[in-house]
C-alpha atoms as a PDB file:
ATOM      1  CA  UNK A   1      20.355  43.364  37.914  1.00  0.00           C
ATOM      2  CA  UNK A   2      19.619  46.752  37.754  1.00  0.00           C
ATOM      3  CA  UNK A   3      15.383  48.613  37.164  1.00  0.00           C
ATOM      4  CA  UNK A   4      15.101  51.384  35.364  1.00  0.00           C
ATOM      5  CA  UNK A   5      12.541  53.686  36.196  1.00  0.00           C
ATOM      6  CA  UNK A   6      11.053  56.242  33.819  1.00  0.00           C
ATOM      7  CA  UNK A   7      11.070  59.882  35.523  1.00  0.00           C
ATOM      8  CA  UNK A   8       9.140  62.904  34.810  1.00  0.00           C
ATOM      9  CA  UNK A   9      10.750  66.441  35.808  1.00  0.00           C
ATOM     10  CA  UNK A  10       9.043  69.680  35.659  1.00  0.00           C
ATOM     11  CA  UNK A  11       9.717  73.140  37.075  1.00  0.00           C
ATOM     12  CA  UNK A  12       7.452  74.510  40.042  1.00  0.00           C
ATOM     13  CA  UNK A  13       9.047  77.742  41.671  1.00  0.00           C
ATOM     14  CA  UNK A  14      12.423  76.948  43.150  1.00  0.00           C
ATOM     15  CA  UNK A  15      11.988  73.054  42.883  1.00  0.00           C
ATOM     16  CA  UNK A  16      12.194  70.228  40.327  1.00  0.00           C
ATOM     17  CA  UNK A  17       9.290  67.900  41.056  1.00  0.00           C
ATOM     18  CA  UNK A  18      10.305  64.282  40.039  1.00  0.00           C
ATOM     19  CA  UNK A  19       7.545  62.303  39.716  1.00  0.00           C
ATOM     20  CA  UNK A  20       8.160  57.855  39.053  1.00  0.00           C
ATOM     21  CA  UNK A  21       4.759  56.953  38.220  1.00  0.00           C
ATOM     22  CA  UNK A  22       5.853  53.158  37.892  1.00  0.00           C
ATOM     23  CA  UNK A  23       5.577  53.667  41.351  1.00  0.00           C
ATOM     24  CA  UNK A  24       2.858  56.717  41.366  1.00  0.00           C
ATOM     25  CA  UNK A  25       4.905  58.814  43.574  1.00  0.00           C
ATOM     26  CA  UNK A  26       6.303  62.242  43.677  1.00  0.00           C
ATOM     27  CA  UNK A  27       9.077  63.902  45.160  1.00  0.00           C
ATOM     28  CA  UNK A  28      11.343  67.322  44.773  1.00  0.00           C
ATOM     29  CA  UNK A  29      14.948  68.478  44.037  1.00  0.00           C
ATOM     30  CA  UNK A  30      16.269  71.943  44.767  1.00  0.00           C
ATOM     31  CA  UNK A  31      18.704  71.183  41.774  1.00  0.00           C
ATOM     32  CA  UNK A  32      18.291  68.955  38.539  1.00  0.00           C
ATOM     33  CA  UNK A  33      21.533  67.921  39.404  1.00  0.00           C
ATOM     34  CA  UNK A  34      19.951  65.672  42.611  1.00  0.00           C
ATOM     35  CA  UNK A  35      17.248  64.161  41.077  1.00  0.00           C
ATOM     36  CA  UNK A  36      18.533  61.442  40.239  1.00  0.00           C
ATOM     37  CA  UNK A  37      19.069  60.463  43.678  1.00  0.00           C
ATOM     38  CA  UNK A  38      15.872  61.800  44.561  1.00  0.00           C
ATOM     39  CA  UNK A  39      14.135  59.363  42.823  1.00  0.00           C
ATOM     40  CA  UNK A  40      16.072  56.410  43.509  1.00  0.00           C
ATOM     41  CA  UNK A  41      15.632  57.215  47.128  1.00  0.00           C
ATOM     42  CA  UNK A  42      11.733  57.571  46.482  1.00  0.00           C
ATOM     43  CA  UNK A  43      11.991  54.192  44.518  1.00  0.00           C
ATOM     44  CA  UNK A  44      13.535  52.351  47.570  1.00  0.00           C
ATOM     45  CA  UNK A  45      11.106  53.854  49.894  1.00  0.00           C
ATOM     46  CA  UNK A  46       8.301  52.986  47.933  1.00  0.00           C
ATOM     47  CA  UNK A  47       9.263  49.246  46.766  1.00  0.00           C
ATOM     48  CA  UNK A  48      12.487  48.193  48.895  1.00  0.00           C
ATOM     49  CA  UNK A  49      14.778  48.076  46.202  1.00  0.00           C
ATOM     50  CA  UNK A  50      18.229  48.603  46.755  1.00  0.00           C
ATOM     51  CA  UNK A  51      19.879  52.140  45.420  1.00  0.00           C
ATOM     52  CA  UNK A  52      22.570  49.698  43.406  1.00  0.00           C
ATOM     53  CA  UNK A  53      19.621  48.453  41.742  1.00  0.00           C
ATOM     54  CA  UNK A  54      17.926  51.258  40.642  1.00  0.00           C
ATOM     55  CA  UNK A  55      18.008  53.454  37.102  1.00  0.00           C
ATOM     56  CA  UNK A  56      16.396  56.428  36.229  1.00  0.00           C
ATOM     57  CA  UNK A  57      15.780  57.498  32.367  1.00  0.00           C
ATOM     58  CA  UNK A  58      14.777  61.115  33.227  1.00  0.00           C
ATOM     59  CA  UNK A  59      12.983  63.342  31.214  1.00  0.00           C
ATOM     60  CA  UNK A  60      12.841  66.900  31.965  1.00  0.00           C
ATOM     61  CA  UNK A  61      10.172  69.194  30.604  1.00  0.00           C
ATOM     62  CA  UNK A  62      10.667  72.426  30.550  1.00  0.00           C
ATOM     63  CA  UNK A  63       8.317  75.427  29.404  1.00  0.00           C
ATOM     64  CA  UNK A  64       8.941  78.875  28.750  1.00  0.00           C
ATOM     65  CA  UNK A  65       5.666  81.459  28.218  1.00  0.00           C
ATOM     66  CA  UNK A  66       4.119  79.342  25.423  1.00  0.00           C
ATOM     67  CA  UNK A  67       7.394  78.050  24.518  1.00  0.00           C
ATOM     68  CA  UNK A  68       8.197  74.152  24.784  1.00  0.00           C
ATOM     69  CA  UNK A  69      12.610  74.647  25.853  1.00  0.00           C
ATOM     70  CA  UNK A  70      12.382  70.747  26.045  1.00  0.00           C
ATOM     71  CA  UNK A  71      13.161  70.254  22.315  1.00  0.00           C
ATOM     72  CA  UNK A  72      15.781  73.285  22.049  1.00  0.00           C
ATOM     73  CA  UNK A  73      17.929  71.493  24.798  1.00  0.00           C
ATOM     74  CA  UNK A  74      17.669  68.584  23.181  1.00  0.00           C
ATOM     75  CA  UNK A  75      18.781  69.631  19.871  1.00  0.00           C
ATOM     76  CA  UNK A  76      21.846  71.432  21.587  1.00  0.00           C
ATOM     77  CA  UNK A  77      22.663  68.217  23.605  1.00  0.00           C
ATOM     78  CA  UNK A  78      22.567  66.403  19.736  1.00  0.00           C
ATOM     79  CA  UNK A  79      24.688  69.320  18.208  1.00  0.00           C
ATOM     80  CA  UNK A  80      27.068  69.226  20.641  1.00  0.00           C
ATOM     81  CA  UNK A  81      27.485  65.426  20.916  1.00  0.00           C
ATOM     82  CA  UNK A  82      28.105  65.326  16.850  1.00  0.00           C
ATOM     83  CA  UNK A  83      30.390  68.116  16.943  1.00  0.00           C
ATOM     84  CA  UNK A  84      32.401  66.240  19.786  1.00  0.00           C
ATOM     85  CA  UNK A  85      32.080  63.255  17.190  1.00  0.00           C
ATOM     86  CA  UNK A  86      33.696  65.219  14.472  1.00  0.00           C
ATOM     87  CA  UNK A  87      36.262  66.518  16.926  1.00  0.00           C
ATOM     88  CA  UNK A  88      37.731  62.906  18.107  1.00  0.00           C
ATOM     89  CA  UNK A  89      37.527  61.547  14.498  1.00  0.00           C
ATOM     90  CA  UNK A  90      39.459  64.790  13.538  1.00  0.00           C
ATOM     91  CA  UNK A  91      42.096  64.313  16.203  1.00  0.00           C
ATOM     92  CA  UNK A  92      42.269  60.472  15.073  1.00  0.00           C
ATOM     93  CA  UNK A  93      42.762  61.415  11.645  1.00  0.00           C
ATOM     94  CA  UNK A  94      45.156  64.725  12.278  1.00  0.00           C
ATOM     95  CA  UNK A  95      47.454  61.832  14.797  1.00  0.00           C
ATOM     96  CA  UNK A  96      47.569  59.431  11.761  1.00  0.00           C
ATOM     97  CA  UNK A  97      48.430  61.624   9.608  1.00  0.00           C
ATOM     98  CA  UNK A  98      51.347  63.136  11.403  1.00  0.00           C
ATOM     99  CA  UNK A  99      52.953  59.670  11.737  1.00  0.00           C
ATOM    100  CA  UNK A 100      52.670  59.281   8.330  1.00  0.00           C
ATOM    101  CA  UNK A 101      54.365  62.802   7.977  1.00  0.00           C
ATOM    102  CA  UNK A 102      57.110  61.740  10.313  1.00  0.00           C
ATOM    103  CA  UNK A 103      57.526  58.389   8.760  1.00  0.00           C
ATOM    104  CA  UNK A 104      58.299  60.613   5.592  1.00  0.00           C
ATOM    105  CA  UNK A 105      61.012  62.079   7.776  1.00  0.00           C
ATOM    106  CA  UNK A 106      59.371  65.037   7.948  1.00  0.00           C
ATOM    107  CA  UNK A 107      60.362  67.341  11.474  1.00  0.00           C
ATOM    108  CA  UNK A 108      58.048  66.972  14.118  1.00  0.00           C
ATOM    109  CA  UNK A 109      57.807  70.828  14.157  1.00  0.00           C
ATOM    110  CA  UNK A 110      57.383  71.390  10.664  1.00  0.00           C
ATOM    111  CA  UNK A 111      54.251  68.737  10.987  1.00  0.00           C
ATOM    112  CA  UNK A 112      53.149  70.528  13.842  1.00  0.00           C
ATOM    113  CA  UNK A 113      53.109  74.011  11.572  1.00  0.00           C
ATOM    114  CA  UNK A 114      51.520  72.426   8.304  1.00  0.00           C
ATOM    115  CA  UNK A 115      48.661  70.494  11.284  1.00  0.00           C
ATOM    116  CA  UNK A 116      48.259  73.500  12.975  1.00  0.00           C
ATOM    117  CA  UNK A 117      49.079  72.046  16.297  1.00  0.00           C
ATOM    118  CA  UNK A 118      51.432  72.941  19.086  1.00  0.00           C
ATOM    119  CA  UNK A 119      54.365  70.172  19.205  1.00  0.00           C
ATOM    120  CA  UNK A 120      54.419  70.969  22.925  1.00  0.00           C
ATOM    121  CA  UNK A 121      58.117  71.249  23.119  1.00  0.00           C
ATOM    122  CA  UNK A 122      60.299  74.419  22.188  1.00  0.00           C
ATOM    123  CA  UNK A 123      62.022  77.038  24.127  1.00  0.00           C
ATOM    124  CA  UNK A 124      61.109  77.610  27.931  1.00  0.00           C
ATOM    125  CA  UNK A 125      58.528  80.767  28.201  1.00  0.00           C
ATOM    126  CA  UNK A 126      59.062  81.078  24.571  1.00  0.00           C
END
């Protein structure tokens, strides 16, 4: 059974500082991308548990001037995770309806021209 841990990341210089303060300890990360093994490794160091066992929920904070960037990156990660929504439920529906079009007996490639999509098959180079 996997902990989770809650992590706090900030910006100093050329480091992320990862602090767990479940555990009230601190370490660093040259790149966001290793912090979460950063802080499972300071989570086993400071309590024994095993890395298998161990889940971050990071947080990042990041500031800007006077600017809080936190809540733009969040609102892109949102944006982008409905528009990839959107995306899959329009391939789902664009694929259904092209069987229904070919059930019809209508040509693959003429579905593919009134979709919009490439069939994938035609002449070589072409």
């Amino acid at each position: 059974m996997s902990t989770t841990y809650m992590v706090s990341v900030t910006r100093d210089g050329e480091w992320w500082m990862v602090a767990v303060p479940e555990v009230d300890a601190l370490t660093q990360a040259r790149r966001l991308g290793d912090v979460d093994t950063a802080a499972r490794e300071l989570v086993l160091l400071e309590t024994g548990t095993a890395l298998d066992e161990v889940s971050i929920d990071m947080h990042v904070e990041l500031t800007a001037g006077d600017g809080d960037l936190t809540a733009r990156v969040a609102d892109l990660r949102a944006r982008r995770e409905r528009i990839e929504a959107e995306e899959a439920a329009v391939r789902a529906d664009t694929a259904a309806f092209a069987r229904e079009l070919a059930a019809a007996r209508v040509p693959v490639r003429d579905i593919a021209t009134l979709l919009g999509v490439q069939c994938g098959f035609g002449k070589a180079g072409g």
